[in-house]
C-alpha atoms as a PDB file:
ATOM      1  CA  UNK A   1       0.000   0.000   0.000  1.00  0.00           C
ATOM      2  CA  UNK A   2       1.112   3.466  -1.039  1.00  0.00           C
ATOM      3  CA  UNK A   3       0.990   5.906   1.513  1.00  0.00           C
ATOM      4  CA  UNK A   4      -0.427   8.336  -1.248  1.00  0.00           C
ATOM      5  CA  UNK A   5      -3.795   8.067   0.020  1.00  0.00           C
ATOM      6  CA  UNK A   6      -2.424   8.665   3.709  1.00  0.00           C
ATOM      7  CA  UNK A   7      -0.963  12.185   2.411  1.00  0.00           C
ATOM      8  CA  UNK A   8      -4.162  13.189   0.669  1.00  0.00           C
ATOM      9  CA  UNK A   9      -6.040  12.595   3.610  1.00  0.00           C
ATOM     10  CA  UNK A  10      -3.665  14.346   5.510  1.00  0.00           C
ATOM     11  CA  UNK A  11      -3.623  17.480   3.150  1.00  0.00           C
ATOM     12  CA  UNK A  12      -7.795  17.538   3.515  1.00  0.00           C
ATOM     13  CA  UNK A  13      -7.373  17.746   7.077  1.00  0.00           C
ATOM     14  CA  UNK A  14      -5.193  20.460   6.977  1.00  0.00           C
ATOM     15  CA  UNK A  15      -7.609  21.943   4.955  1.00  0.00           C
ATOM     16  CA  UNK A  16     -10.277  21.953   7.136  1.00  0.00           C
ATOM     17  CA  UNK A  17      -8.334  22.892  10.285  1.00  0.00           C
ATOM     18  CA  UNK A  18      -7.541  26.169   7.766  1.00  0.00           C
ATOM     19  CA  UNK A  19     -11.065  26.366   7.701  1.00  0.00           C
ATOM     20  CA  UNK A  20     -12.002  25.611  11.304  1.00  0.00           C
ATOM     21  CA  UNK A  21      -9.442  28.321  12.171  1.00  0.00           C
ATOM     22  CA  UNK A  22     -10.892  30.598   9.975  1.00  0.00           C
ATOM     23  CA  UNK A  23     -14.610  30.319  11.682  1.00  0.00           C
ATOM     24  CA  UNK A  24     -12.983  30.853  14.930  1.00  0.00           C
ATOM     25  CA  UNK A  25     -11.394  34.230  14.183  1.00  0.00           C
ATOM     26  CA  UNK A  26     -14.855  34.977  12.605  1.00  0.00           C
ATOM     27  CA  UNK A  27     -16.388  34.321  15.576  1.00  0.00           C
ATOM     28  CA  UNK A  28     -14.543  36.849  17.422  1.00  0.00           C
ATOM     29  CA  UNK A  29     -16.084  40.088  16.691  1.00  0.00           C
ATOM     30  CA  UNK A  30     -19.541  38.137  17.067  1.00  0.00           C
ATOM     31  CA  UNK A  31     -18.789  37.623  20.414  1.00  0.00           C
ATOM     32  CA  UNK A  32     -17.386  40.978  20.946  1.00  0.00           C
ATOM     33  CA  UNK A  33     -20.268  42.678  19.600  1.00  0.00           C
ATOM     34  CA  UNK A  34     -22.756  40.257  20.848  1.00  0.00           C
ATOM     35  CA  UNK A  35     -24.280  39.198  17.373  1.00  0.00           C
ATOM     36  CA  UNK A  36     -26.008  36.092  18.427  1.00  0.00           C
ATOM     37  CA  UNK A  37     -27.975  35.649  14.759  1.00  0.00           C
ATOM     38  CA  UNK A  38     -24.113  35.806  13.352  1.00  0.00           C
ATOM     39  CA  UNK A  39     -22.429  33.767  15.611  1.00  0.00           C
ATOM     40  CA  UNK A  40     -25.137  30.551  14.954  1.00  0.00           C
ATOM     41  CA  UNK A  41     -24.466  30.290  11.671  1.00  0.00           C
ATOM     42  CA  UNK A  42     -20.202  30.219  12.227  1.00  0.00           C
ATOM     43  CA  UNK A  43     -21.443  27.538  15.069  1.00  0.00           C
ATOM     44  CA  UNK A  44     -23.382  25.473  12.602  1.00  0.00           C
ATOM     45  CA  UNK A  45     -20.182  25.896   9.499  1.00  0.00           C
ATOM     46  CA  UNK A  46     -18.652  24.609  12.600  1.00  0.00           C
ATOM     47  CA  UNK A  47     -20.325  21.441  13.629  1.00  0.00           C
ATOM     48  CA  UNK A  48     -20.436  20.398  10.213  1.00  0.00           C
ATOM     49  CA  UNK A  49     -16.681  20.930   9.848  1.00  0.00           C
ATOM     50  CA  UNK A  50     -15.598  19.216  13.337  1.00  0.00           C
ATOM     51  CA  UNK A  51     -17.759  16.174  12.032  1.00  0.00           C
ATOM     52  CA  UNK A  52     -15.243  16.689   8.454  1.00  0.00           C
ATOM     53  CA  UNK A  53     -12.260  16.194  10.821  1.00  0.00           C
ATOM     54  CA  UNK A  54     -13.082  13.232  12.996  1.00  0.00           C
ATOM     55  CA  UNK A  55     -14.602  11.135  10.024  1.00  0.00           C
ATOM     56  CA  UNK A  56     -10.808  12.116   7.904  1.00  0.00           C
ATOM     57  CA  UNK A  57      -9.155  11.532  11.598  1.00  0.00           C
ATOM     58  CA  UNK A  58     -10.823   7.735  11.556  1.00  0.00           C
ATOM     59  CA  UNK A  59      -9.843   7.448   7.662  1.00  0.00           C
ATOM     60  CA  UNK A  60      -6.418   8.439   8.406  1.00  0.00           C
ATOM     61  CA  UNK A  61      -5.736   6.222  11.461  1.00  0.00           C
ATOM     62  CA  UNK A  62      -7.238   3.083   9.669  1.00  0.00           C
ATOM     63  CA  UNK A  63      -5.675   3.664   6.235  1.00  0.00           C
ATOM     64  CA  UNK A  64      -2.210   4.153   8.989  1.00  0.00           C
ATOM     65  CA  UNK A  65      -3.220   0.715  10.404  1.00  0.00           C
ATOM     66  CA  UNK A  66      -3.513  -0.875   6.978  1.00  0.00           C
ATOM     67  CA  UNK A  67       0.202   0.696   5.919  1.00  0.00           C
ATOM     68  CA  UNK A  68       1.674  -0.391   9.469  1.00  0.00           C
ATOM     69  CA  UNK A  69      -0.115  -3.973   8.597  1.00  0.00           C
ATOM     70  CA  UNK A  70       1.545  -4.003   5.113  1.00  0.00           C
ATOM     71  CA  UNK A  71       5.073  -3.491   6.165  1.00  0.00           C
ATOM     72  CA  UNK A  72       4.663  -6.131   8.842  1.00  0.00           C
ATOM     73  CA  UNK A  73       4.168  -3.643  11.623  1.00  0.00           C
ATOM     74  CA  UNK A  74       1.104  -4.709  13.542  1.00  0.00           C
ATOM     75  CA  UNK A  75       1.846  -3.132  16.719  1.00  0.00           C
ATOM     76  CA  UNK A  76       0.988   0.135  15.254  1.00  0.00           C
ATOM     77  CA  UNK A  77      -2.664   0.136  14.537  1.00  0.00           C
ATOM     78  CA  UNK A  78      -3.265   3.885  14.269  1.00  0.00           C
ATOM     79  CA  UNK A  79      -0.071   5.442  13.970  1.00  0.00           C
ATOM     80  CA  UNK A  80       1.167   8.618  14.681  1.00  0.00           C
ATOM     81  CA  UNK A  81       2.388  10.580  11.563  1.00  0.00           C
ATOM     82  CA  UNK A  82       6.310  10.615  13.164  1.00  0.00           C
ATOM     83  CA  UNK A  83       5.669   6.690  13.004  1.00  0.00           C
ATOM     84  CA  UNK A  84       4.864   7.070   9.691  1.00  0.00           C
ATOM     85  CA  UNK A  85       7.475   9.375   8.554  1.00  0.00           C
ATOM     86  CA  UNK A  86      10.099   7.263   9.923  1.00  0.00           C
ATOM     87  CA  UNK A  87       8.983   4.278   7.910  1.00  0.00           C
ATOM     88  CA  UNK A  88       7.954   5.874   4.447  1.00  0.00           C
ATOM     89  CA  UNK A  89      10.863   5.568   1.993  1.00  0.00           C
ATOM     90  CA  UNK A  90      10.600   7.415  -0.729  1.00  0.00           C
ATOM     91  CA  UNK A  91      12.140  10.989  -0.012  1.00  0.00           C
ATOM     92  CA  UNK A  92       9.228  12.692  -1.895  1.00  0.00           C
ATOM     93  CA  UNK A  93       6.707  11.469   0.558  1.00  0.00           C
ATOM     94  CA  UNK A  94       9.020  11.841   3.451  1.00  0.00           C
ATOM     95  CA  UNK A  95       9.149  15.119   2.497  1.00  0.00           C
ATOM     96  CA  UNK A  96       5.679  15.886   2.024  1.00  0.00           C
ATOM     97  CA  UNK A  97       4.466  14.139   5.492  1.00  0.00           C
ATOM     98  CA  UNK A  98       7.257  16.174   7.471  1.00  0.00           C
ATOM     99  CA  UNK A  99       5.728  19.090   6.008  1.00  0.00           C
ATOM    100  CA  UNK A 100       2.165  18.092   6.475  1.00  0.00           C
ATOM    101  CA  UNK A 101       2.554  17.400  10.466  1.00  0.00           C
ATOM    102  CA  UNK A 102       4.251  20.783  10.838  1.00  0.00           C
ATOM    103  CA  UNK A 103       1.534  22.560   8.874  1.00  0.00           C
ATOM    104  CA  UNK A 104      -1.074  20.100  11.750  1.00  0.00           C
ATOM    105  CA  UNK A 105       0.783  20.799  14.775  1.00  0.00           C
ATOM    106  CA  UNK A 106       0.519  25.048  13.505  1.00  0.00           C
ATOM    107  CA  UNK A 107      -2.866  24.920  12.669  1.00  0.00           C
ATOM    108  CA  UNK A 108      -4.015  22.944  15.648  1.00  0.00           C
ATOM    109  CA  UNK A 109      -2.030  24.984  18.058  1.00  0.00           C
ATOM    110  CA  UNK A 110      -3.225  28.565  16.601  1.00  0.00           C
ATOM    111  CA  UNK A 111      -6.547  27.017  16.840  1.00  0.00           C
ATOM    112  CA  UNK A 112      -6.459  26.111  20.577  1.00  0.00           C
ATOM    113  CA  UNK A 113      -5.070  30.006  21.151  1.00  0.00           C
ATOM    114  CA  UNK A 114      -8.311  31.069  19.107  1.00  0.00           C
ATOM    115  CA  UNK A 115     -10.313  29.043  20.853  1.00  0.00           C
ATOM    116  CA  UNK A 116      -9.022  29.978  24.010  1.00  0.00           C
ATOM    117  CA  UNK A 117      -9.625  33.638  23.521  1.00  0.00           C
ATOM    118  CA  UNK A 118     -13.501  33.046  22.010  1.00  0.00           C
ATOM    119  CA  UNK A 119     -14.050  31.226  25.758  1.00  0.00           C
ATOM    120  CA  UNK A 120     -12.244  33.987  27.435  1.00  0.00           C
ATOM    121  CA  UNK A 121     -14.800  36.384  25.770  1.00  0.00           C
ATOM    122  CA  UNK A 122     -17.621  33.872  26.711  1.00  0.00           C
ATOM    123  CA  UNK A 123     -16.716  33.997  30.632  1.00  0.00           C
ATOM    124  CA  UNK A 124     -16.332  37.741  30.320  1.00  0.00           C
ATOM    125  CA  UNK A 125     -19.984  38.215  29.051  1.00  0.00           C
ATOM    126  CA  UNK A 126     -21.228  35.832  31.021  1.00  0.00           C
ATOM    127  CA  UNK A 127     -19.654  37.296  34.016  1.00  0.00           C
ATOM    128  CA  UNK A 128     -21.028  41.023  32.890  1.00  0.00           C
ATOM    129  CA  UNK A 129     -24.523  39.166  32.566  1.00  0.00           C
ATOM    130  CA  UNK A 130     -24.249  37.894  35.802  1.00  0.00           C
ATOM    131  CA  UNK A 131     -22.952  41.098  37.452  1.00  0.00           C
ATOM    132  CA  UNK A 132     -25.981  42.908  35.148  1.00  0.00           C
ATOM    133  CA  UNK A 133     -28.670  41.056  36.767  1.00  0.00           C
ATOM    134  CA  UNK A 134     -27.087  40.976  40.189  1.00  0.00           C
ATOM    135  CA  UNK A 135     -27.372  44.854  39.740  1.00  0.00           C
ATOM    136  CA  UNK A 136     -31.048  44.997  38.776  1.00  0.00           C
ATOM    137  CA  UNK A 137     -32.413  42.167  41.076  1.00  0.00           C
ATOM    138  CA  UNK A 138     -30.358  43.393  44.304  1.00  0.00           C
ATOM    139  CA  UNK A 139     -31.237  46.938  46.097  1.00  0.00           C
ATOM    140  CA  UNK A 140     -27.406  47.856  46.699  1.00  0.00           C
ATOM    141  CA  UNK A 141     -28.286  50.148  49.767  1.00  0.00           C
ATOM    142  CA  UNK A 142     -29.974  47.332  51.704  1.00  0.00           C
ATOM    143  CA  UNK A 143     -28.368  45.359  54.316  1.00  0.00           C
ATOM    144  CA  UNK A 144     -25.859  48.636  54.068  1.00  0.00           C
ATOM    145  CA  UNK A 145     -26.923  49.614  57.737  1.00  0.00           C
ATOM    146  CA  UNK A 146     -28.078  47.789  61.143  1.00  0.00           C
ATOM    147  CA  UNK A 147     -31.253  47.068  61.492  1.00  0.00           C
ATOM    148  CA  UNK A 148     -33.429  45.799  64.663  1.00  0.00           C
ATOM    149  CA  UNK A 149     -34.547  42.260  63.688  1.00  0.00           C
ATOM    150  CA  UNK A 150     -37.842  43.158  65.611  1.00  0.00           C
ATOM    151  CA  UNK A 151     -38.710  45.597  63.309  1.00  0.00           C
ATOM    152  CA  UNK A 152     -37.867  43.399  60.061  1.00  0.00           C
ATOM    153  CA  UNK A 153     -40.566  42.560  58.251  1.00  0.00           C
ATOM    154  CA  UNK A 154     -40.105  39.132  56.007  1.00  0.00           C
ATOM    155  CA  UNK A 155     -40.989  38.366  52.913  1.00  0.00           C
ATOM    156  CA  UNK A 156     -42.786  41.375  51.906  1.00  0.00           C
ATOM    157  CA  UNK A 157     -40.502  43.700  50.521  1.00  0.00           C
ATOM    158  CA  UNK A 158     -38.664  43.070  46.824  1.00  0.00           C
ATOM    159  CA  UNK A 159     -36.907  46.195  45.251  1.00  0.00           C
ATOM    160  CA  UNK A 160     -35.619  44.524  42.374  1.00  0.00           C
ATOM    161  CA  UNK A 161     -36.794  44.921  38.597  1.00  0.00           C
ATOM    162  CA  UNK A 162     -37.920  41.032  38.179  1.00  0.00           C
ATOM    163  CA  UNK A 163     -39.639  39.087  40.650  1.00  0.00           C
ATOM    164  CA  UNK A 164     -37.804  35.864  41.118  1.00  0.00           C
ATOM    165  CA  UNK A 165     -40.216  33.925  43.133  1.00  0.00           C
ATOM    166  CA  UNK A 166     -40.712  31.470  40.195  1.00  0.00           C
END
């Protein structure tokens, strides 16, 4: 078995990590700007792409079995692509694999910053959300002074804009 169809696989996962990486710095500004409408539709590109990756990710590691199998290596049923490139002999494919797992490791680690950042932005606005209805719901002057528990009266008094007794 060639490893030819390993490498195109490779090079269409690479393409959609491009593309994956792409959505996520579209989805920036979305969040920023708290375009909900916007930021479905990159979620949806999104879904469809992650499901892309992990059927190409189960292609590639059983076309890597099949290889491994074929060269009598049967202890490496997936196969990592430095496996790989350590047993591939022609220096045209060696070439093209050490280039295509640098071009992976890039994408998928400037993806994990981008998607770091997009759920820093999350926890931000739901933290403002949080604080933002803390705000409206609490009266910030009560419970500022003493008051004689004798003279409380319970349960009776709500300043807040929404009534949370469900």
């Amino acid at each position: 078995m060639t490893v030819d169809l390993i490498i195109t696989t490779l090079e269409q996962q690479a393409d959609a990590y491009r593309q994956l990486l792409e959505l996520a710095k579209e989805k920036t500004p979305y969040l920023v700007h708290n375009q909900v409408e916007q930021l479905n539709v990159v979620l949806q590109k999104e879904r469809k792409l992650l499901k892309t990756t992990e059927e190409l990710e189960q292609l590639r590691m059983k076309l890597s079995g099949n290889y491994f199998a074929s060269i009598g290596m049967l202890r490496y049923k997936g196969g990592k692509i430095s496996e790989l490139i350590r047993t591939v002999t022609s220096s045209q494919d060696k070439k093209r694999l050490i280039d295509l797992h640098a071009e992976l490791i890039a994408s998928l680690d400037e993806l994990q910053r981008a998607s770091q950042l997009n759920q820093q932005l999350i926890e931000q606005s739901l933290k403002f959300i949080d604080y933002s209805i803390d705000l409206m719901v609490e009266d910030p002057s009560e419970g500022m002074t003493y008051q004689n528990p004798r003279h409380l009266v319970y349960g009776t008094k709500r300043n807040g804009l929404f009534d949370t007794r469900g």
